[in-house]
PDB file of N, CA and C in Angstrom:
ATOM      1  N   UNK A   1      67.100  96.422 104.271  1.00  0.00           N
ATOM      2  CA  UNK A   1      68.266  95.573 104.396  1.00  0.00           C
ATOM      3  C   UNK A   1      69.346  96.305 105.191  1.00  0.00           C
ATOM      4  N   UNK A   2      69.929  95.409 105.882  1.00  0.00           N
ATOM      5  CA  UNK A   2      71.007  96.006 106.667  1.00  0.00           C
ATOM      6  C   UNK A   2      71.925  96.214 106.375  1.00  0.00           C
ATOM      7  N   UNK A   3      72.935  97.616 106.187  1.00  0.00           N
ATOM      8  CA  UNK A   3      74.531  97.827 105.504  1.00  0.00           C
ATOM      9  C   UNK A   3      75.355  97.546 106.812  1.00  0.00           C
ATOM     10  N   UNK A   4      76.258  96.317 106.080  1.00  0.00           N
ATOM     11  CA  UNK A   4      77.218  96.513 106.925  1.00  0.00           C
ATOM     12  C   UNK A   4      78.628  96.861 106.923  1.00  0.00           C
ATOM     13  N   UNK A   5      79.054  97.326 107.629  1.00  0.00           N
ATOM     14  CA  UNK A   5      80.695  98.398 107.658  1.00  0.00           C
ATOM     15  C   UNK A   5      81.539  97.209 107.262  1.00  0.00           C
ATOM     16  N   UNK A   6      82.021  97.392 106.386  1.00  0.00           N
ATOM     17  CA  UNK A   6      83.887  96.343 106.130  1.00  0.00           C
ATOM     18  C   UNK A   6      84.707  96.548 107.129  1.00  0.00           C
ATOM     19  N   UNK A   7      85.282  97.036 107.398  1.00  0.00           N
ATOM     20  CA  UNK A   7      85.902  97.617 108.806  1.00  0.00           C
ATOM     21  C   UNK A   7      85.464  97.363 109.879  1.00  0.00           C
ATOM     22  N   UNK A   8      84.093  97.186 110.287  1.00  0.00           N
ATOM     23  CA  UNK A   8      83.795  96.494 111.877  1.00  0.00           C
ATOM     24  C   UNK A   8      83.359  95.354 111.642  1.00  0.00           C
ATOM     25  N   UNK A   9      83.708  94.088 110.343  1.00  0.00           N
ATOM     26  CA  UNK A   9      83.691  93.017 110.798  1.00  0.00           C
ATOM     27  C   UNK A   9      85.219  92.275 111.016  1.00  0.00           C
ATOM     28  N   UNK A  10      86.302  93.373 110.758  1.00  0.00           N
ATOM     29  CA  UNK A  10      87.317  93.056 110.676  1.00  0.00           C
ATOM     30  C   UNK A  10      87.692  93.279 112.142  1.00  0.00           C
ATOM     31  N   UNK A  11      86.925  94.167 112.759  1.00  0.00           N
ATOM     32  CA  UNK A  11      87.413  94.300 114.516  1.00  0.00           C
ATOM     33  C   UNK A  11      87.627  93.393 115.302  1.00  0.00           C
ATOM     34  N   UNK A  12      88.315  93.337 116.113  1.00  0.00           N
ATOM     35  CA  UNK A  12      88.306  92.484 117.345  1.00  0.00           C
ATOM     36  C   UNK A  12      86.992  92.439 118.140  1.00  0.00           C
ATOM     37  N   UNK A  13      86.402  91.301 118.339  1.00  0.00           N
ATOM     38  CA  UNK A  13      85.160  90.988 118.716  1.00  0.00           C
ATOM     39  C   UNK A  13      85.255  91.180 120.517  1.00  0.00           C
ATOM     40  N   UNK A  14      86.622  91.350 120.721  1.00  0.00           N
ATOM     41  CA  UNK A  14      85.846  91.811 122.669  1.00  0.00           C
ATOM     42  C   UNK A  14      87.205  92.645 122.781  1.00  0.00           C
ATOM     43  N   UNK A  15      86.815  93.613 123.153  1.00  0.00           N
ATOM     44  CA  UNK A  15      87.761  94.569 123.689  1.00  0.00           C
ATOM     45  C   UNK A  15      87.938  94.433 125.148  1.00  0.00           C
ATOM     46  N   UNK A  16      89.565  93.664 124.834  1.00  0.00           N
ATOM     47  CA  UNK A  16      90.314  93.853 126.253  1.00  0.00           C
ATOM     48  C   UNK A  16      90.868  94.627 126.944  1.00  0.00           C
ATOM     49  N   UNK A  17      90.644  94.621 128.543  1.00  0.00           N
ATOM     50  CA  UNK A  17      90.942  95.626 129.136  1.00  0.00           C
ATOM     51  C   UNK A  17      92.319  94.893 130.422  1.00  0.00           C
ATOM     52  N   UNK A  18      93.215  95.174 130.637  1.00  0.00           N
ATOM     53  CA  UNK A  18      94.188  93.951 131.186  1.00  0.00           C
ATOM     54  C   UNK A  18      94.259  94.731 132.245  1.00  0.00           C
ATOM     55  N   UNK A  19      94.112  94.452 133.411  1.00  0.00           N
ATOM     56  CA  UNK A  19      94.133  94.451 134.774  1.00  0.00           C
ATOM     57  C   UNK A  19      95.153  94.427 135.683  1.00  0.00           C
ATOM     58  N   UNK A  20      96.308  93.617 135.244  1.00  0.00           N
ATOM     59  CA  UNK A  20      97.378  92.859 136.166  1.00  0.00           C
ATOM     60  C   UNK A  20      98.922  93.703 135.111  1.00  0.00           C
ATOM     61  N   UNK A  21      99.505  93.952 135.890  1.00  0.00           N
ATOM     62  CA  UNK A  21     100.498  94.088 135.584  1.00  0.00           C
ATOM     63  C   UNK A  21     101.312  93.193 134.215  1.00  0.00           C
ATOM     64  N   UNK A  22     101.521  93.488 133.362  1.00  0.00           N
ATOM     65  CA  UNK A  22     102.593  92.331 132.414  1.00  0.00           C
ATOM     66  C   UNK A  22     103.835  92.211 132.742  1.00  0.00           C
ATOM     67  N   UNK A  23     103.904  90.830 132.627  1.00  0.00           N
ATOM     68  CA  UNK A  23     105.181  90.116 132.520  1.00  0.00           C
ATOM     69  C   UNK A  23     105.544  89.670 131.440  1.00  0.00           C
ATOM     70  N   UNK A  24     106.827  89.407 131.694  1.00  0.00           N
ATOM     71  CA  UNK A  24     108.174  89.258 130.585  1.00  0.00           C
ATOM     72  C   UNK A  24     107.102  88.528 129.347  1.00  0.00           C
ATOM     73  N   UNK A  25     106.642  87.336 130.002  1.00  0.00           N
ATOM     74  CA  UNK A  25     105.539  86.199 129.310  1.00  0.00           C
ATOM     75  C   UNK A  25     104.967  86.305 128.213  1.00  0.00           C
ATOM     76  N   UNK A  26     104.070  87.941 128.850  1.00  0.00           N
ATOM     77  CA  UNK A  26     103.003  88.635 128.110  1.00  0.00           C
ATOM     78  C   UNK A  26     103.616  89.643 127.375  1.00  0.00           C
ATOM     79  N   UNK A  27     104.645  90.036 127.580  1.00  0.00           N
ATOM     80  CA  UNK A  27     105.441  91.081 126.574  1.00  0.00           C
ATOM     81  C   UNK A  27     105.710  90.079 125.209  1.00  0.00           C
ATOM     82  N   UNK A  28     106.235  88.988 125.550  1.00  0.00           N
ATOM     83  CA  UNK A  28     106.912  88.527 124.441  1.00  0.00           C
ATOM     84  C   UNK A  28     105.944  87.818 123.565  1.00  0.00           C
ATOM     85  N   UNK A  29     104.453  87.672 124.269  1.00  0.00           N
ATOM     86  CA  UNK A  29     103.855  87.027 123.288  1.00  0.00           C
ATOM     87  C   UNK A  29     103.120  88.336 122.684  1.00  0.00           C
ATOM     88  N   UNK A  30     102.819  88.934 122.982  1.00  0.00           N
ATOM     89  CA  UNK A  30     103.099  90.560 122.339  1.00  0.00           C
ATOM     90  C   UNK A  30     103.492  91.124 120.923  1.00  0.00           C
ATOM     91  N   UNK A  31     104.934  90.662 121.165  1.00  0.00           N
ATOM     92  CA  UNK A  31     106.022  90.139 120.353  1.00  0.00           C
ATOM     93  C   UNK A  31     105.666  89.358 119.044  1.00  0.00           C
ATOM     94  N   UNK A  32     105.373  88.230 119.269  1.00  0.00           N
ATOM     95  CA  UNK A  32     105.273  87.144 118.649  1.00  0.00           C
ATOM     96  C   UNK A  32     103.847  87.881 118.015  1.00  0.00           C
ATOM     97  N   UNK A  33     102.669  88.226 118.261  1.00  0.00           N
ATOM     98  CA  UNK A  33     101.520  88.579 117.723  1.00  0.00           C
ATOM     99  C   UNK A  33     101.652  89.762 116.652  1.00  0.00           C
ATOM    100  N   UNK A  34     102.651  91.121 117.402  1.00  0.00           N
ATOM    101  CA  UNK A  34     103.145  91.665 115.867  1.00  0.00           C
ATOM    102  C   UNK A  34     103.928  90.817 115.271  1.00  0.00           C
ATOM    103  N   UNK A  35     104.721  90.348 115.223  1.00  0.00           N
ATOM    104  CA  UNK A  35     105.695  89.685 113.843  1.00  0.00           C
ATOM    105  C   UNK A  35     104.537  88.964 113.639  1.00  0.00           C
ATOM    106  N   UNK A  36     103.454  87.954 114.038  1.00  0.00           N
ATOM    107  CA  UNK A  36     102.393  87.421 112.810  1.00  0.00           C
ATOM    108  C   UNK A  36     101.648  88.220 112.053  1.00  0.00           C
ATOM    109  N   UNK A  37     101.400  89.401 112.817  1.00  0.00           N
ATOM    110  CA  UNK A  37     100.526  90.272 111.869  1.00  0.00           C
ATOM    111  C   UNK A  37     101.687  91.382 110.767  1.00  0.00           C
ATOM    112  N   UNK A  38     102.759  91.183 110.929  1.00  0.00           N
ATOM    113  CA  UNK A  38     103.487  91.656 109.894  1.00  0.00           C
ATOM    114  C   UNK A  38     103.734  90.447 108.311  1.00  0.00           C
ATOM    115  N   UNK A  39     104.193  89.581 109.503  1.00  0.00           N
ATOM    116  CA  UNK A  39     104.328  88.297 108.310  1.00  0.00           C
ATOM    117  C   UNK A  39     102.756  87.534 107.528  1.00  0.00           C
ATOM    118  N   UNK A  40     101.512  88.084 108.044  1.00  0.00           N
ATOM    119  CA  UNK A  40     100.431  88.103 107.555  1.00  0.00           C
ATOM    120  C   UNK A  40      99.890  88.896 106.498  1.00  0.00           C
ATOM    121  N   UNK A  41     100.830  90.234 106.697  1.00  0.00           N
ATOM    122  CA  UNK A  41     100.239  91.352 105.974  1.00  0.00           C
ATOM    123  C   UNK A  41     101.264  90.845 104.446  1.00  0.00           C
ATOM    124  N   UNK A  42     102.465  90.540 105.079  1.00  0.00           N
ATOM    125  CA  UNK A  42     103.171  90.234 103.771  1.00  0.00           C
ATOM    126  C   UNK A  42     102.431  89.147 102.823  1.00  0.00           C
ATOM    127  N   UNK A  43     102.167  88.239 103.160  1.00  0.00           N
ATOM    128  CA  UNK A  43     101.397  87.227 102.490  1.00  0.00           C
ATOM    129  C   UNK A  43     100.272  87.679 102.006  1.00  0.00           C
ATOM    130  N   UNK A  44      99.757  88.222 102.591  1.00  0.00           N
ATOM    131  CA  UNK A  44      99.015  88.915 101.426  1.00  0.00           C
ATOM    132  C   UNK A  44      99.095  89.877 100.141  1.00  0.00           C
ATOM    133  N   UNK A  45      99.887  90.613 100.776  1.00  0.00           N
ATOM    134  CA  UNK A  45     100.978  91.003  99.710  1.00  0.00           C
ATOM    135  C   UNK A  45     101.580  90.576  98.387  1.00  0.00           C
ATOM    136  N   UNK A  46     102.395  89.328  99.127  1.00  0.00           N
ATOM    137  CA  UNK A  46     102.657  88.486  98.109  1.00  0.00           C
ATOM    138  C   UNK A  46     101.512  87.958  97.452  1.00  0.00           C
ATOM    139  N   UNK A  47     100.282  87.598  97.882  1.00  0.00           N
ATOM    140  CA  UNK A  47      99.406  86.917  96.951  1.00  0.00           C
ATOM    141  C   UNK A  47      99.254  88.012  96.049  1.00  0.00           C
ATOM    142  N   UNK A  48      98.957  88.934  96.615  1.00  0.00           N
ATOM    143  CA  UNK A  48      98.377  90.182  95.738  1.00  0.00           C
ATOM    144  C   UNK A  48      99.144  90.519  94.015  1.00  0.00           C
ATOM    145  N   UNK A  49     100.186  90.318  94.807  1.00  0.00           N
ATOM    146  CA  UNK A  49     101.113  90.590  93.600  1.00  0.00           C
ATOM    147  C   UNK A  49     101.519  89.475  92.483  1.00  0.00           C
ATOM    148  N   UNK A  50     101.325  88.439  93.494  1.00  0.00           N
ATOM    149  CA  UNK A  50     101.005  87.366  92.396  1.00  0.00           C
ATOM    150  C   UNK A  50      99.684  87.415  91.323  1.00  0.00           C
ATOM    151  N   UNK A  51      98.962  87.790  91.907  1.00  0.00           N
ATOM    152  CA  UNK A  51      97.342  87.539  91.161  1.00  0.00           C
ATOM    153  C   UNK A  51      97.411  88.999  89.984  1.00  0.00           C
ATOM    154  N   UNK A  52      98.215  89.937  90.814  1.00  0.00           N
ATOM    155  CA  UNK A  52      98.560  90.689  89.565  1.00  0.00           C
ATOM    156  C   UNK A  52      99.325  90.333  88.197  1.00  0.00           C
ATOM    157  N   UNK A  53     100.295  89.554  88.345  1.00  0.00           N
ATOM    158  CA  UNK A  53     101.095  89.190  87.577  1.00  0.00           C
ATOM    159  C   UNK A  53     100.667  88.226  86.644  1.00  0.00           C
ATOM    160  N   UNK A  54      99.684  87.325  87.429  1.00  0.00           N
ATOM    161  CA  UNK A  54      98.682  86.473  86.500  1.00  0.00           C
ATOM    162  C   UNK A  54      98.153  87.177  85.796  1.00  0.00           C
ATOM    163  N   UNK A  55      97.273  88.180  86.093  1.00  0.00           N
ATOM    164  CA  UNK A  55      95.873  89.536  85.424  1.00  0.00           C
ATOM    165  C   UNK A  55      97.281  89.600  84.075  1.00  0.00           C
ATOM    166  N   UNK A  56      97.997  90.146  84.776  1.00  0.00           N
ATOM    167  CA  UNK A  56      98.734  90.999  83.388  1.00  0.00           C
ATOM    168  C   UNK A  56      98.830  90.285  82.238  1.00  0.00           C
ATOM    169  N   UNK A  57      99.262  88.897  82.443  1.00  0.00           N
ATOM    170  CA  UNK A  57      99.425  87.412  81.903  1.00  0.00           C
ATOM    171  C   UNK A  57      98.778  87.198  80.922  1.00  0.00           C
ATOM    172  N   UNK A  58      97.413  87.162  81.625  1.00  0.00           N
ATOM    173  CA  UNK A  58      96.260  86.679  81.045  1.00  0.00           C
ATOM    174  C   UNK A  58      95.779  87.704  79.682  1.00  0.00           C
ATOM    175  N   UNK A  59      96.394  88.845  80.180  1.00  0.00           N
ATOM    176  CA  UNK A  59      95.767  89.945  79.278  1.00  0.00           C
ATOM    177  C   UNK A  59      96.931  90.188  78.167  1.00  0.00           C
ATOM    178  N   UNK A  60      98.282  89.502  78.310  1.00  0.00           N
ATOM    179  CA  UNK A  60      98.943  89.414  77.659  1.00  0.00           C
ATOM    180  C   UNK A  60      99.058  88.549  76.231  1.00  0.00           C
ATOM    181  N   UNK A  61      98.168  87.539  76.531  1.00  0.00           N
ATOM    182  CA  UNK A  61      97.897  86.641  75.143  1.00  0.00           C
ATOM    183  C   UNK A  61      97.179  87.114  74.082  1.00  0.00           C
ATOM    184  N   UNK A  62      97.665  86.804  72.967  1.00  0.00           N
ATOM    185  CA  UNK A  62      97.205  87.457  71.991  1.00  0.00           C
ATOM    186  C   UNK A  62      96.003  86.090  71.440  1.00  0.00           C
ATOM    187  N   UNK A  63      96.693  85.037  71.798  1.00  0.00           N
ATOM    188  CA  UNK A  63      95.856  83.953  70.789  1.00  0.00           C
ATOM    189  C   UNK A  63      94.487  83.340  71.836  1.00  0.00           C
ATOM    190  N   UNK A  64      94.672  83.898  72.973  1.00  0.00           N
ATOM    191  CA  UNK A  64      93.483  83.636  73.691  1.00  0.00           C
ATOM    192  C   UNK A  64      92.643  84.758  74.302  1.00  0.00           C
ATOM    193  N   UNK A  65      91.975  85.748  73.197  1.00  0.00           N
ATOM    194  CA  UNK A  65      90.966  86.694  73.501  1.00  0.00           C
ATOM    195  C   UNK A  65      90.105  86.317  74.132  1.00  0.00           C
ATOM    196  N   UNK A  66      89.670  84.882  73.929  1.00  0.00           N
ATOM    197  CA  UNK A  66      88.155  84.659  74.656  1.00  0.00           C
ATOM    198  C   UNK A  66      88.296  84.301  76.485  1.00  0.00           C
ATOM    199  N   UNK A  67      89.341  83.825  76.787  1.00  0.00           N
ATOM    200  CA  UNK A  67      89.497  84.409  78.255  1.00  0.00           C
ATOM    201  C   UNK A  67      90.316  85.583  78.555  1.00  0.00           C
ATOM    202  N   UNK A  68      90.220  86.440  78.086  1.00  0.00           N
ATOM    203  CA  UNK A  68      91.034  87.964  78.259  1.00  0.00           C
ATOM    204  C   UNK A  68      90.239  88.659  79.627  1.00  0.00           C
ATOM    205  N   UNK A  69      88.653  87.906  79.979  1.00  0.00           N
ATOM    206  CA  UNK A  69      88.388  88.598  81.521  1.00  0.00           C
ATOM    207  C   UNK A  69      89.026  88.118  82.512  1.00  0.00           C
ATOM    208  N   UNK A  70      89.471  86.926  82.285  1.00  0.00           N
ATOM    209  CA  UNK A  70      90.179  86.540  83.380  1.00  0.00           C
ATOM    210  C   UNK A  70      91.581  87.030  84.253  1.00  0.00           C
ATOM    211  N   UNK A  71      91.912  87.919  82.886  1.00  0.00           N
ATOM    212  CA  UNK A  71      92.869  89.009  83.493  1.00  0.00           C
ATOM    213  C   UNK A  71      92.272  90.174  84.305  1.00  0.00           C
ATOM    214  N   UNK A  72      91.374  90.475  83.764  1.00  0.00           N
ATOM    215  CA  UNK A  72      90.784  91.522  84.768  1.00  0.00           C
ATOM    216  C   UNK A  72      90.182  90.703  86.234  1.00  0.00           C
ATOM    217  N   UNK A  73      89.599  89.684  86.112  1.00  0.00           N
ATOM    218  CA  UNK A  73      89.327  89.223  87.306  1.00  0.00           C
ATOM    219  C   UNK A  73      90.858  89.402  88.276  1.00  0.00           C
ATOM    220  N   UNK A  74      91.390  88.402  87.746  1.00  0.00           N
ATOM    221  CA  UNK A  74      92.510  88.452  88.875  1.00  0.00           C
ATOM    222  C   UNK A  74      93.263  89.953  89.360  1.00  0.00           C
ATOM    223  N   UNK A  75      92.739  91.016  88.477  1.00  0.00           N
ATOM    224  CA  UNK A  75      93.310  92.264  88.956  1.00  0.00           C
ATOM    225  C   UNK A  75      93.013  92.835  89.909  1.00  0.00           C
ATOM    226  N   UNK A  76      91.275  92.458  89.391  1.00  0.00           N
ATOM    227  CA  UNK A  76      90.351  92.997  90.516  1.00  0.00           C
ATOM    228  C   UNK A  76      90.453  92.336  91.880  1.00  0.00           C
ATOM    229  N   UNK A  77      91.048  91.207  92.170  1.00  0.00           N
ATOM    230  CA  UNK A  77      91.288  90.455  93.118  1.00  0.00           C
ATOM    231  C   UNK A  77      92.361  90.446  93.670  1.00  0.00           C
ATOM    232  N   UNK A  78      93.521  90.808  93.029  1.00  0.00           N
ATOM    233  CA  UNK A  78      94.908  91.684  93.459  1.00  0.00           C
ATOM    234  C   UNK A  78      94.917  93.027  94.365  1.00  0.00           C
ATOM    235  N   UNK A  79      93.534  93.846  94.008  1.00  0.00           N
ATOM    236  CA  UNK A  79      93.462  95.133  94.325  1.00  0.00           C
ATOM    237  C   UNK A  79      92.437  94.840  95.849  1.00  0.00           C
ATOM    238  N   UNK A  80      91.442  94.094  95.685  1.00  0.00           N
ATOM    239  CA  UNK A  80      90.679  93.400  97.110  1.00  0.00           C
ATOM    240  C   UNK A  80      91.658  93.023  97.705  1.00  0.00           C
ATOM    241  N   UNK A  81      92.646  91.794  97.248  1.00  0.00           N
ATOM    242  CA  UNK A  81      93.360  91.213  98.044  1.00  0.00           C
ATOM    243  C   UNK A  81      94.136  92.269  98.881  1.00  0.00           C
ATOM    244  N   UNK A  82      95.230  93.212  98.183  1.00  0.00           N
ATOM    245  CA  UNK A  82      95.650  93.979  99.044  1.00  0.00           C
ATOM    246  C   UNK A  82      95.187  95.241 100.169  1.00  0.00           C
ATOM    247  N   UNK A  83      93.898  95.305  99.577  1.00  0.00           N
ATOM    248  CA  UNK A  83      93.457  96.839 100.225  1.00  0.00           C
ATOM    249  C   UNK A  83      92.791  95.802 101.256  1.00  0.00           C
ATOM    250  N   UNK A  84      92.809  94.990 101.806  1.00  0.00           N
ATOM    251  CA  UNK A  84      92.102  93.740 102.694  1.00  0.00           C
ATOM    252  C   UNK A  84      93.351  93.140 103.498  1.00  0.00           C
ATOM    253  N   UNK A  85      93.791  93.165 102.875  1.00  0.00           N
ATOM    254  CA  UNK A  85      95.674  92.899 104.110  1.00  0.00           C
ATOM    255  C   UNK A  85      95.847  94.215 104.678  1.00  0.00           C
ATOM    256  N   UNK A  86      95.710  95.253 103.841  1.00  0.00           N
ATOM    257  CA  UNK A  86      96.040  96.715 104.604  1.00  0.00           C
ATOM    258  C   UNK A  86      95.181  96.661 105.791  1.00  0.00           C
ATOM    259  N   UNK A  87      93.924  96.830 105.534  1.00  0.00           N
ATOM    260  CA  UNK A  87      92.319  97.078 106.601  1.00  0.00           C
ATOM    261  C   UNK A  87      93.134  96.370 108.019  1.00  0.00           C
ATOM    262  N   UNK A  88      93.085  94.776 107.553  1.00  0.00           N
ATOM    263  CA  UNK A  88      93.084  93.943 108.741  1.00  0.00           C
ATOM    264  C   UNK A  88      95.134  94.103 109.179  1.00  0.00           C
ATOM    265  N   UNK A  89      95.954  94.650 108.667  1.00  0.00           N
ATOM    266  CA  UNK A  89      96.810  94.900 109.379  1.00  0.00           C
ATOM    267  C   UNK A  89      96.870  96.454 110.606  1.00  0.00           C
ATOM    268  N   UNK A  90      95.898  97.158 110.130  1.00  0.00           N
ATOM    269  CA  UNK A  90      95.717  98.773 110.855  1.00  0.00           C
ATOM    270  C   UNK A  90      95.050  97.903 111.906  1.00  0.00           C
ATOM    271  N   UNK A  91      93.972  97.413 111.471  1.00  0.00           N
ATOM    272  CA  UNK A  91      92.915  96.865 112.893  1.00  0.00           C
ATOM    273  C   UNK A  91      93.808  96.519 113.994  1.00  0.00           C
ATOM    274  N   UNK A  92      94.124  95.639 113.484  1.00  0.00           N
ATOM    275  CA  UNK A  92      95.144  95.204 114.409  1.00  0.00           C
ATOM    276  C   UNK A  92      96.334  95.694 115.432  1.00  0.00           C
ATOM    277  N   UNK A  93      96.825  96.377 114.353  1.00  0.00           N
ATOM    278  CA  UNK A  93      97.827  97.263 115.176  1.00  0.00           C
ATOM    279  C   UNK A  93      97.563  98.041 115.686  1.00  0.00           C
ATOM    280  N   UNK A  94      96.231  98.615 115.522  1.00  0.00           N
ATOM    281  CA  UNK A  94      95.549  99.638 116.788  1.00  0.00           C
ATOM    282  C   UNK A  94      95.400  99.097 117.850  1.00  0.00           C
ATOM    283  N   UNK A  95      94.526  97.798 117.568  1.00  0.00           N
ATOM    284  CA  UNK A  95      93.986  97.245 118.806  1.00  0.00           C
ATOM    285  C   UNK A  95      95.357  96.918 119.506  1.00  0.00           C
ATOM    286  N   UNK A  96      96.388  96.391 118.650  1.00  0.00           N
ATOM    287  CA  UNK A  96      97.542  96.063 119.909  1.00  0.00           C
ATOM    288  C   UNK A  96      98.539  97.548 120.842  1.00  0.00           C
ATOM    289  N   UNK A  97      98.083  98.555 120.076  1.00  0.00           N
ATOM    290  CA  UNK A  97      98.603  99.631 120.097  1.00  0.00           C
ATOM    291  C   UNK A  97      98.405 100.191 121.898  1.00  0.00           C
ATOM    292  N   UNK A  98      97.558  99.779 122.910  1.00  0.00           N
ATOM    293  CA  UNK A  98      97.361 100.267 123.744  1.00  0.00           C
ATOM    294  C   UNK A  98      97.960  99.553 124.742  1.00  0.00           C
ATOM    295  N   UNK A  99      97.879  97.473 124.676  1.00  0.00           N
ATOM    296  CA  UNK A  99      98.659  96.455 125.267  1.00  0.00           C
ATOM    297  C   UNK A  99     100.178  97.126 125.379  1.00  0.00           C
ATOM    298  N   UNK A 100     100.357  97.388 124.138  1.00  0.00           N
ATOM    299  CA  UNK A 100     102.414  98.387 123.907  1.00  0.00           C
ATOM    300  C   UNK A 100     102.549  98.940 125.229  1.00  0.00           C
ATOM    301  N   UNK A 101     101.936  99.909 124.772  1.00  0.00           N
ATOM    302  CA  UNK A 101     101.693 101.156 125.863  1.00  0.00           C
ATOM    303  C   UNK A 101     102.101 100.666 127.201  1.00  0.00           C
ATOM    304  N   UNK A 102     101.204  99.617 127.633  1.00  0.00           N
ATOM    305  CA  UNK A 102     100.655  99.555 129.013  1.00  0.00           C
ATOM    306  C   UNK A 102     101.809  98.541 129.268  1.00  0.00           C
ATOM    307  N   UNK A 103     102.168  97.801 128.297  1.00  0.00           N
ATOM    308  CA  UNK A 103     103.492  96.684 128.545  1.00  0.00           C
ATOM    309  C   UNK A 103     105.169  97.661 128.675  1.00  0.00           C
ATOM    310  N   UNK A 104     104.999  98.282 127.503  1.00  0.00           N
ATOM    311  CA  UNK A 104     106.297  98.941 128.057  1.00  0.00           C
ATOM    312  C   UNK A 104     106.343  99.947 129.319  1.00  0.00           C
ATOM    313  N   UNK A 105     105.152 100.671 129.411  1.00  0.00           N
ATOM    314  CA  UNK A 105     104.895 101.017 130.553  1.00  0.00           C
ATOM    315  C   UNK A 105     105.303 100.207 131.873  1.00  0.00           C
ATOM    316  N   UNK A 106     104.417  99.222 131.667  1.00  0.00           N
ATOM    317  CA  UNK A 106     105.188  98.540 133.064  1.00  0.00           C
ATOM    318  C   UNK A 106     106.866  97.520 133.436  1.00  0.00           C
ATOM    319  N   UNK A 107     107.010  97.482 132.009  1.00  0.00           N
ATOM    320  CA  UNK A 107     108.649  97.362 132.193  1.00  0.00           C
ATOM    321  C   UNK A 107     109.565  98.509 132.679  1.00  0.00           C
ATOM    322  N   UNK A 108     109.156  99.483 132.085  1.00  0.00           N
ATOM    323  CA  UNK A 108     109.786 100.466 132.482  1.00  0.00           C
ATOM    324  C   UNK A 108     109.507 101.307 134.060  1.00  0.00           C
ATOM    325  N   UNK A 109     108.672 100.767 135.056  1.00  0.00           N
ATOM    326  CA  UNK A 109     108.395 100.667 136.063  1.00  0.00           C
ATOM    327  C   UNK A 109     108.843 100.026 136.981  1.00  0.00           C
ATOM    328  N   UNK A 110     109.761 100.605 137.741  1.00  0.00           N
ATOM    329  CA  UNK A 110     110.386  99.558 139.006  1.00  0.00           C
ATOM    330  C   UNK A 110     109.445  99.201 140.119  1.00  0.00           C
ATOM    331  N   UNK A 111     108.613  99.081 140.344  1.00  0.00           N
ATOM    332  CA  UNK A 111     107.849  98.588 141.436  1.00  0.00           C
ATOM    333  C   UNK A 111     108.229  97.081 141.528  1.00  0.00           C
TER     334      UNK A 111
END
């Protein structure tokens, strides 16, 4: 059976290589792609911490022992959830990490 990496299905499936100079255009949608992947990472976040707060909840009742796993589920799914917003926010910001480069680079280029 085949193992597969968590981390390279989270990759970007074609690695771009940009050719042409950027403009203002392409800077700002740039822009716009980190603030989604920030405001992405938060939402997950927030779920995370929600599903924690449920877990705790759940494990908080005294008169309902017989779903008391359901607190642990949602913990365990608090702790996926976030370490899974982390993964796919690094991916990301690597992969955009070189576009930066090459964008502020060429702003900062008078040609």
């Amino acid at each position: 059976m085949k193992k597969i990496n968590p981390v390279s299905v989270l990759k970007p499936k074609y690695d771009f290589q940009n050719k042409e100079k950027i403009i203002l255009r392409d800077f700002l949608a740039l822009e716009r792609t980190r603030m989604s992947n920030e405001r992405t990472f938060l939402a997950y976040l927030r779920t995370s911490l929600y599903m924690l707060l449920g877990g705790i909840a759940f494990l908080q009742l005294r008169d309902f022992e017989n779903i008391r796993w359901m607190g642990y589920v949602a913990i365990g799914l608090a702790v996926v959830l976030i370490v899974t917003g982390i993964v796919r926010f690094y991916v990301l910001k690597q992969g955009m990490k070189n576009h930066y480069t090459e964008a502020l680079d060429a702003l900062d280029d008078p040609k």
